[in-house]
PDB file of N, CA and C in Angstrom:
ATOM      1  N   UNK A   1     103.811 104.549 108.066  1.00  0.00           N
ATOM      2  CA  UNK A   1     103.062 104.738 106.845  1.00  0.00           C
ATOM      3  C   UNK A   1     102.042 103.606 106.705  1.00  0.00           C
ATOM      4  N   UNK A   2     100.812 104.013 106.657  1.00  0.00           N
ATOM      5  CA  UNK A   2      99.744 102.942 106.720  1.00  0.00           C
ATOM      6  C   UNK A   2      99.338 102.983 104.801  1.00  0.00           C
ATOM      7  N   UNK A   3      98.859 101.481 104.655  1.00  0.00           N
ATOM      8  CA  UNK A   3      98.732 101.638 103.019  1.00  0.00           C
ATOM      9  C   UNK A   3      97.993 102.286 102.558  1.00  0.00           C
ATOM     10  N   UNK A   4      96.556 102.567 103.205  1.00  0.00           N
ATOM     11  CA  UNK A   4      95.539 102.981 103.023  1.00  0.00           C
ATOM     12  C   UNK A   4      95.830 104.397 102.571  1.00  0.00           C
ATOM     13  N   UNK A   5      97.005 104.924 103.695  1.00  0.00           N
ATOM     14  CA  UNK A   5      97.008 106.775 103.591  1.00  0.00           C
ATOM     15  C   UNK A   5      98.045 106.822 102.291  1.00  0.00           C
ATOM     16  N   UNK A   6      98.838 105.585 101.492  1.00  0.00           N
ATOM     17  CA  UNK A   6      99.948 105.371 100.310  1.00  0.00           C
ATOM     18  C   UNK A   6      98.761 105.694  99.286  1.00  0.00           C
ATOM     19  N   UNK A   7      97.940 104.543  99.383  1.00  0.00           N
ATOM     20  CA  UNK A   7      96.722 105.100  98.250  1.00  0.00           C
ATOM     21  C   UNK A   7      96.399 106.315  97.852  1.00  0.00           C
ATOM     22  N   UNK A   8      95.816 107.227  99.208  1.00  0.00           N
ATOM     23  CA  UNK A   8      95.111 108.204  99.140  1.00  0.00           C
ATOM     24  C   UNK A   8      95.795 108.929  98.619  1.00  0.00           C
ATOM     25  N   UNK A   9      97.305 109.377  99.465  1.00  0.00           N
ATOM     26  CA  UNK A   9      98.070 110.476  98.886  1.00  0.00           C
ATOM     27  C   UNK A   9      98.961 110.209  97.422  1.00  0.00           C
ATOM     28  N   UNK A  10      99.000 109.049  96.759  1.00  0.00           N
ATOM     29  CA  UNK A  10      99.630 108.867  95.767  1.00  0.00           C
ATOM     30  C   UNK A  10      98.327 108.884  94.440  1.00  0.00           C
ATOM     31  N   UNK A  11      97.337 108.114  94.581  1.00  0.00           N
ATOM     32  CA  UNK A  11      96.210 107.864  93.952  1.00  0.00           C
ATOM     33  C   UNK A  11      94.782 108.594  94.220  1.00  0.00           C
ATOM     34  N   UNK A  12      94.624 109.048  95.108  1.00  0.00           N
ATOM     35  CA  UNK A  12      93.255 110.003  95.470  1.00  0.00           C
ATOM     36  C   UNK A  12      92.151 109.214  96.157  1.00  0.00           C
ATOM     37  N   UNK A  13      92.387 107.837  96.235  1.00  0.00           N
ATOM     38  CA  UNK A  13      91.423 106.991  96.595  1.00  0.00           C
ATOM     39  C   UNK A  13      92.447 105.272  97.559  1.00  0.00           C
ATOM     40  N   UNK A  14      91.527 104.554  98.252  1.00  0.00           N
ATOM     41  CA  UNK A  14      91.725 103.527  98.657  1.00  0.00           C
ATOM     42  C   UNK A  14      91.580 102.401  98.425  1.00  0.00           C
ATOM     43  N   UNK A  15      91.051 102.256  96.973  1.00  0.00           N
ATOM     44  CA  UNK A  15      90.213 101.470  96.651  1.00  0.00           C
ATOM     45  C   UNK A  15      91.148 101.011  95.066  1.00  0.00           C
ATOM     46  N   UNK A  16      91.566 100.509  95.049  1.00  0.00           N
ATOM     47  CA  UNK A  16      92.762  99.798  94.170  1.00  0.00           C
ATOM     48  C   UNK A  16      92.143  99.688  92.561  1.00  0.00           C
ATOM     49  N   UNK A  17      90.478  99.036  92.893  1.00  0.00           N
ATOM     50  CA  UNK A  17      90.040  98.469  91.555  1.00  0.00           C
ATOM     51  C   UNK A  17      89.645 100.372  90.710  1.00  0.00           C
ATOM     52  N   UNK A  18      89.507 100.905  91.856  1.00  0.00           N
ATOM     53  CA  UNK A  18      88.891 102.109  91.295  1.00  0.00           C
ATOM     54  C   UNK A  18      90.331 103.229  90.814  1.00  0.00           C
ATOM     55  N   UNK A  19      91.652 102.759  90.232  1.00  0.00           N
ATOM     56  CA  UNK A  19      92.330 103.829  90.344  1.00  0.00           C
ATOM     57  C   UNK A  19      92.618 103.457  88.378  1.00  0.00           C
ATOM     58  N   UNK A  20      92.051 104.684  87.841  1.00  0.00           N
ATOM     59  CA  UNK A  20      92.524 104.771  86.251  1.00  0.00           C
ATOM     60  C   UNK A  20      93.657 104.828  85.898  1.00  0.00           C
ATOM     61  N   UNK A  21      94.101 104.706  84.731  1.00  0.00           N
ATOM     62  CA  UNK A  21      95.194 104.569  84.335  1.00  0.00           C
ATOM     63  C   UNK A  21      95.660 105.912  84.027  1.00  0.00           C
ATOM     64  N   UNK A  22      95.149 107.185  84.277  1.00  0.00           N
ATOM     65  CA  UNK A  22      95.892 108.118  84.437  1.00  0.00           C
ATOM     66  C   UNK A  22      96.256 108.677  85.564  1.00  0.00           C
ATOM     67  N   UNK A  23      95.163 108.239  86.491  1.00  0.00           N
ATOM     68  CA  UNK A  23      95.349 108.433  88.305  1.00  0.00           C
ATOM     69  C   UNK A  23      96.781 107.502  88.429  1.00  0.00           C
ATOM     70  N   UNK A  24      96.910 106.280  88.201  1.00  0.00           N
ATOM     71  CA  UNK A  24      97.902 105.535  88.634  1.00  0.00           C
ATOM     72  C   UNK A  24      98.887 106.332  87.688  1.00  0.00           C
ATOM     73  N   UNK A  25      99.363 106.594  86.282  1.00  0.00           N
ATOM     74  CA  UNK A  25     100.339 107.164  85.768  1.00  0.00           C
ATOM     75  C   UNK A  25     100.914 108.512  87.113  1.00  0.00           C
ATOM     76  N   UNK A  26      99.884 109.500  87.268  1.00  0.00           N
ATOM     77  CA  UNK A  26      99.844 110.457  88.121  1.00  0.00           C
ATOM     78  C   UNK A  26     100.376 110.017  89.435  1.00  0.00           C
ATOM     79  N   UNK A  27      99.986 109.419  90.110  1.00  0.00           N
ATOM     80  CA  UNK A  27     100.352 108.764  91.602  1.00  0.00           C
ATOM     81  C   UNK A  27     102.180 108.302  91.537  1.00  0.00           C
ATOM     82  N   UNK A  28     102.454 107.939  90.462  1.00  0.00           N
ATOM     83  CA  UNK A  28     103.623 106.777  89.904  1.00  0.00           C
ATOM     84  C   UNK A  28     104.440 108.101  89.960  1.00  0.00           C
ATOM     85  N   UNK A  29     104.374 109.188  88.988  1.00  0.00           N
ATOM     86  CA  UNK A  29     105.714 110.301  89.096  1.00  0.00           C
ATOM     87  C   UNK A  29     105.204 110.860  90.119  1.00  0.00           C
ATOM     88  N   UNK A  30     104.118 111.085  91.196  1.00  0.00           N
ATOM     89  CA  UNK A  30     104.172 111.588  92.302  1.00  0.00           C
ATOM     90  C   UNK A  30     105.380 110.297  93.511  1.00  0.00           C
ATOM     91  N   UNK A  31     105.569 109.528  93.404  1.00  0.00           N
ATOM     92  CA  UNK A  31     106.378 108.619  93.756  1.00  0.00           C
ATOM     93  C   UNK A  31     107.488 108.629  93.586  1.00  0.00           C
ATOM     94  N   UNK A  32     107.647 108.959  92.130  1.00  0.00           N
ATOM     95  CA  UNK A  32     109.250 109.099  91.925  1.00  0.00           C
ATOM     96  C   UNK A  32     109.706 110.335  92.623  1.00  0.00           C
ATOM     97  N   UNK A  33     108.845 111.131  92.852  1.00  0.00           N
ATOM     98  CA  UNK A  33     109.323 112.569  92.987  1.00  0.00           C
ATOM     99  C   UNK A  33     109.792 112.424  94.657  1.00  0.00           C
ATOM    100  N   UNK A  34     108.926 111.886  95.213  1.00  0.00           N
ATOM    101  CA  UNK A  34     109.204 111.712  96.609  1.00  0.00           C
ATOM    102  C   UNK A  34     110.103 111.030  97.131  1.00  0.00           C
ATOM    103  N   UNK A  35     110.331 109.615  96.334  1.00  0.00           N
ATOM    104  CA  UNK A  35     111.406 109.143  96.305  1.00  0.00           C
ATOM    105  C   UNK A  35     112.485 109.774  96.469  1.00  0.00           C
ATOM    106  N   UNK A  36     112.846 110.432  95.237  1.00  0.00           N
ATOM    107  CA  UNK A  36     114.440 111.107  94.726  1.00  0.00           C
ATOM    108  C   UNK A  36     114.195 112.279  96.394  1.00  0.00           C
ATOM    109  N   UNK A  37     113.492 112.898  97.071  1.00  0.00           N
ATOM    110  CA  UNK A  37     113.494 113.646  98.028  1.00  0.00           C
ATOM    111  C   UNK A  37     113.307 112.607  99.337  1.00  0.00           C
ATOM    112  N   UNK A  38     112.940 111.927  99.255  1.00  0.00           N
ATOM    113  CA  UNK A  38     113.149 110.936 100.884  1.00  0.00           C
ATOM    114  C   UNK A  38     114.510 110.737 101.118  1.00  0.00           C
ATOM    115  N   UNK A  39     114.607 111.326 102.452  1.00  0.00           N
ATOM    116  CA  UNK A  39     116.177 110.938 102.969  1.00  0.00           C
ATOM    117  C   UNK A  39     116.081 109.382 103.582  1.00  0.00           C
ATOM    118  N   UNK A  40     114.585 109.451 104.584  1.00  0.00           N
ATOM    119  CA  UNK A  40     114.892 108.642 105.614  1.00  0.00           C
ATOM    120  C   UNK A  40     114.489 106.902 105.005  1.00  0.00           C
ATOM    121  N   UNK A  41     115.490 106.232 105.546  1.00  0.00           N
ATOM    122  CA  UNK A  41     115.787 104.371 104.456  1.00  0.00           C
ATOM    123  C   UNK A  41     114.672 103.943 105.038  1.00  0.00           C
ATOM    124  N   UNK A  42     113.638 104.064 105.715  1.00  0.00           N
ATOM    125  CA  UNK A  42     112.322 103.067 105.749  1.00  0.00           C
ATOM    126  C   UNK A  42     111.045 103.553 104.691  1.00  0.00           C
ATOM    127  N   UNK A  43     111.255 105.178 104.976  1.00  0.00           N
ATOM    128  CA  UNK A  43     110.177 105.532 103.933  1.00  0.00           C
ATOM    129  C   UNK A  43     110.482 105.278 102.620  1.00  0.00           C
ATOM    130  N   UNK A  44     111.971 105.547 102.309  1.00  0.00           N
ATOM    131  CA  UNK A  44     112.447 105.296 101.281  1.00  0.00           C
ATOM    132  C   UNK A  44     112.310 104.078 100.377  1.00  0.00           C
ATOM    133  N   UNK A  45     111.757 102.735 101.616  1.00  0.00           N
ATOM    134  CA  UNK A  45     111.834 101.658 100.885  1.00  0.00           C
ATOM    135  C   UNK A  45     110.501 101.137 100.734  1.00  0.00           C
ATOM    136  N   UNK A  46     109.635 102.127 101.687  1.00  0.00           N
ATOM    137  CA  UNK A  46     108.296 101.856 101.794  1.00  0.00           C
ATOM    138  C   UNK A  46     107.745 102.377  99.848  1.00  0.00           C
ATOM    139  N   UNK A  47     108.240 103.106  99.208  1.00  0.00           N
ATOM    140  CA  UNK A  47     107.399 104.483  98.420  1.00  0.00           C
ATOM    141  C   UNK A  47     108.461 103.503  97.199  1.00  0.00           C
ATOM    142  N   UNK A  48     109.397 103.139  97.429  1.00  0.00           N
ATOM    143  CA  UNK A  48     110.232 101.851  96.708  1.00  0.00           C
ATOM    144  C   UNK A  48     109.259 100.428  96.422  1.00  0.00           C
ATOM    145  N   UNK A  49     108.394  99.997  97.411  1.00  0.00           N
ATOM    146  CA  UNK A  49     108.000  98.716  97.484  1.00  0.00           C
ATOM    147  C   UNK A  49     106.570  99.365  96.355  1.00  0.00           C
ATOM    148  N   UNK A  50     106.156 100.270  96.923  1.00  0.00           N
ATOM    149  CA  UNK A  50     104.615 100.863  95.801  1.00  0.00           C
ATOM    150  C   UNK A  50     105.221 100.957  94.371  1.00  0.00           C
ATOM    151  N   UNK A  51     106.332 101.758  93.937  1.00  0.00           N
ATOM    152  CA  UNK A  51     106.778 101.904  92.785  1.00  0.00           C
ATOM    153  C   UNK A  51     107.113 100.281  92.721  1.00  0.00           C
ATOM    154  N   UNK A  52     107.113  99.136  92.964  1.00  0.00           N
ATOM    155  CA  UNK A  52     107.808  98.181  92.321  1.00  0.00           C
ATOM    156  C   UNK A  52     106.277  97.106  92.296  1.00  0.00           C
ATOM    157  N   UNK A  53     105.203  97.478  92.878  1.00  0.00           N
ATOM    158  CA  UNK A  53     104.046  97.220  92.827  1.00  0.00           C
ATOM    159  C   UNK A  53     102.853  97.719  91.939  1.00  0.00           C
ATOM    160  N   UNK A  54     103.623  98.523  91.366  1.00  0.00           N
ATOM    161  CA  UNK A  54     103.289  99.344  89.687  1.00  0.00           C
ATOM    162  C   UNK A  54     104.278  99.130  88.799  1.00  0.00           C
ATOM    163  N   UNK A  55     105.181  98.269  89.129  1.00  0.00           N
ATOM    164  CA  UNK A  55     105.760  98.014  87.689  1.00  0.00           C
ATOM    165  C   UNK A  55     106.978  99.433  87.508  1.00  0.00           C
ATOM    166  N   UNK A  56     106.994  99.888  88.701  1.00  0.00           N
ATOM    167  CA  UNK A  56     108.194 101.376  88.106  1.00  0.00           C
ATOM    168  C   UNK A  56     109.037 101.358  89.269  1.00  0.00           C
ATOM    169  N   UNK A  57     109.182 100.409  89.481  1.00  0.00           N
ATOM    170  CA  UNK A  57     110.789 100.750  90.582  1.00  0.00           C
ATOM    171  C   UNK A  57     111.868 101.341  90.142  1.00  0.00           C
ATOM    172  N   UNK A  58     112.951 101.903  90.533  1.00  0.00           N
ATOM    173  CA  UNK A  58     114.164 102.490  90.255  1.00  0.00           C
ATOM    174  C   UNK A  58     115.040 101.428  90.353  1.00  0.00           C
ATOM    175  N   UNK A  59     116.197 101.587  89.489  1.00  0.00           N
ATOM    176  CA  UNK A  59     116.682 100.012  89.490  1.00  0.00           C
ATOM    177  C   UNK A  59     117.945  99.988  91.160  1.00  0.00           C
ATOM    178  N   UNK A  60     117.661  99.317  91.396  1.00  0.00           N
ATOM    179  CA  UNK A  60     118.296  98.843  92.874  1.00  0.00           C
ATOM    180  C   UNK A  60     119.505  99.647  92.977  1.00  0.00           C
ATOM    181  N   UNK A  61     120.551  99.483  92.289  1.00  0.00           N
ATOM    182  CA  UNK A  61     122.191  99.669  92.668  1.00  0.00           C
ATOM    183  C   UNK A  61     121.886 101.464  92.662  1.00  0.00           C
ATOM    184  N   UNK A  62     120.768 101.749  92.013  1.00  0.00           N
ATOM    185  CA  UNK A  62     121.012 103.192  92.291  1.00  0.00           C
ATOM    186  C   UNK A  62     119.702 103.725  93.289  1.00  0.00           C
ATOM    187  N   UNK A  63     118.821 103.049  93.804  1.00  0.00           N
ATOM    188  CA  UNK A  63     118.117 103.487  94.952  1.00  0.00           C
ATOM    189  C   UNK A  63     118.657 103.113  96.435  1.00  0.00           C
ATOM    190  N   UNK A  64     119.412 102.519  96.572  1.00  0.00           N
ATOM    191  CA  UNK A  64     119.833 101.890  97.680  1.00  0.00           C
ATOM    192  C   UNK A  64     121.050 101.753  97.910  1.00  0.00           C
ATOM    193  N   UNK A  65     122.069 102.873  98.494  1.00  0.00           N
ATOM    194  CA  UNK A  65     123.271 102.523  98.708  1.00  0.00           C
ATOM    195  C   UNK A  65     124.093 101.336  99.662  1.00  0.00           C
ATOM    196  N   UNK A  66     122.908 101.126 100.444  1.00  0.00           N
ATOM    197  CA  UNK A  66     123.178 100.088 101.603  1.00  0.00           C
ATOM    198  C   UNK A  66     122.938  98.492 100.773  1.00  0.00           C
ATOM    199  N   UNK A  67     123.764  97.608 100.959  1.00  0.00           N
ATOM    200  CA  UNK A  67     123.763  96.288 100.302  1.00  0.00           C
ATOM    201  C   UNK A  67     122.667  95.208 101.634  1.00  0.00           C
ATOM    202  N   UNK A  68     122.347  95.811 102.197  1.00  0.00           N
ATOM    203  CA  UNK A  68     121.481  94.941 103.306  1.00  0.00           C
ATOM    204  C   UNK A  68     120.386  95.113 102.560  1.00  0.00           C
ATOM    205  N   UNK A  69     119.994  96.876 102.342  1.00  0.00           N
ATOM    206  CA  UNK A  69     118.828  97.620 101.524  1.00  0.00           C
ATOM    207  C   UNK A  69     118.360  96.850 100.457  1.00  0.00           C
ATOM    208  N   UNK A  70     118.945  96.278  99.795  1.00  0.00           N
ATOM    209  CA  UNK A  70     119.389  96.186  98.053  1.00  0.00           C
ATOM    210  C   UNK A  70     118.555  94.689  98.441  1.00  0.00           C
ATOM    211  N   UNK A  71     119.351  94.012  98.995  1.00  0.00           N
ATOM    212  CA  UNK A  71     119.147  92.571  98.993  1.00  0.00           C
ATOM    213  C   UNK A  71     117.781  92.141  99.817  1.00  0.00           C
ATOM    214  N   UNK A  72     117.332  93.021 100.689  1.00  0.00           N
ATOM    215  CA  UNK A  72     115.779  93.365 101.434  1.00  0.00           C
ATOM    216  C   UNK A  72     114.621  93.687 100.028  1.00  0.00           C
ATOM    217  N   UNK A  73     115.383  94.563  99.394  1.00  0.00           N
ATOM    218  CA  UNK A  73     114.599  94.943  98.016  1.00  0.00           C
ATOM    219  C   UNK A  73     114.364  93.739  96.720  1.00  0.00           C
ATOM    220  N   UNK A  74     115.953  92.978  96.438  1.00  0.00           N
ATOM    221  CA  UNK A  74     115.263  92.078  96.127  1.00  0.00           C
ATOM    222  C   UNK A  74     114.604  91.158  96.421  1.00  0.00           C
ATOM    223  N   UNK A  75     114.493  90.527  97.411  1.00  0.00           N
ATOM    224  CA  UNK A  75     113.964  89.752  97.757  1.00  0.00           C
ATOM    225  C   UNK A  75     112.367  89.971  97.535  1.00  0.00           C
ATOM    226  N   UNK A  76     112.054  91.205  98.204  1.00  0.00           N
ATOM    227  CA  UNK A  76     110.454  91.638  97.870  1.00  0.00           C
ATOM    228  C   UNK A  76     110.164  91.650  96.693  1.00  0.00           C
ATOM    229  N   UNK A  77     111.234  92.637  95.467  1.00  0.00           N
ATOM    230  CA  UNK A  77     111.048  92.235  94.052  1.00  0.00           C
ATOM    231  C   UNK A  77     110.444  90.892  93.399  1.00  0.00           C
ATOM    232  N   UNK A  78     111.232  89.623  94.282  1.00  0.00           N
ATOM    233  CA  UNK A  78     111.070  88.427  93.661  1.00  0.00           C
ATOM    234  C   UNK A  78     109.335  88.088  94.147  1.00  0.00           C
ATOM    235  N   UNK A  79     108.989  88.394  95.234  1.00  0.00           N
ATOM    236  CA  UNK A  79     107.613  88.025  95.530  1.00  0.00           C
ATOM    237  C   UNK A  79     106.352  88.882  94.419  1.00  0.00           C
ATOM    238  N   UNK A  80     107.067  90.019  94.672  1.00  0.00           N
ATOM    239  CA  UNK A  80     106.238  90.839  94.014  1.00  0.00           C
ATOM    240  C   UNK A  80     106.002  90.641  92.307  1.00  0.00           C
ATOM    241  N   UNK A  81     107.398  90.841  92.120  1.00  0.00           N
ATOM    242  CA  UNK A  81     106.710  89.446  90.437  1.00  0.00           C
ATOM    243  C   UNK A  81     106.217  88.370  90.215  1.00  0.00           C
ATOM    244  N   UNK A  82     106.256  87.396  91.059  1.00  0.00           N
ATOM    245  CA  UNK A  82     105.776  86.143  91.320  1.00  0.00           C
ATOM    246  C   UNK A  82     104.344  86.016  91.258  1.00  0.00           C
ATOM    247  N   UNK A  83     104.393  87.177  91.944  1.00  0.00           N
ATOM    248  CA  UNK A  83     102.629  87.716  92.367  1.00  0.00           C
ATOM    249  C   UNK A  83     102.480  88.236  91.006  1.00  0.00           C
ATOM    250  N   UNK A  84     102.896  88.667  90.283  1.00  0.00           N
ATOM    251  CA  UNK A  84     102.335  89.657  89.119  1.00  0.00           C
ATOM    252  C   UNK A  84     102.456  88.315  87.986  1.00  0.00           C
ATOM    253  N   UNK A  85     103.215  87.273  88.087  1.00  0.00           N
ATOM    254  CA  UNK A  85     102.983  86.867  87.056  1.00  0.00           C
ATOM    255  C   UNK A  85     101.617  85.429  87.519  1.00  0.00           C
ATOM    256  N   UNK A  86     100.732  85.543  88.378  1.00  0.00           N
ATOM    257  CA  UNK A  86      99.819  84.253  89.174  1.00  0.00           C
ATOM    258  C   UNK A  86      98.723  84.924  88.222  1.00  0.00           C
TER     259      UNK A  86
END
């Protein structure tokens, strides 16, 4: 999964500054939706890392049955707020 094609197919565009706040609302339950239907644990955590890069992740103990998963997830969590709060 390249980011560029995460943009396009979640948001309509590649271009981050250009996505409205109803495109991103839109993109966000197109995410969840795919989510709750991804079997396979890389995409799963890939479409996980975008939802937690909008502020809408699913809360851990119930996206991730694997405790390797969980603790891979937080860890990115912690950067990814870190980053949101600079």
């Amino acid at each position: 999964m390249q980011f560029d094609d995460l943009l396009l197919r979640y948001f309509g565009t590649t271009d981050m500054t250009a996505i409205t706040p109803p495109a991103r609302e839109a993109g966000v339950e197109r995410m969840r939706v795919d989510f709750g239907l991804e079997r396979d644990p890389a995409k799963r955590f890939v479409i996980w890392v975008l939802l937690a890069m909008n502020g809408a992740e699913p809360d851990l103990d119930k996206a991730f049955e694997n405790e390797a998963e969980r603790e891979a997830a937080r860890n990115l969590l912690d950067l990814v707020i870190s980053a949101r709060d600079q």
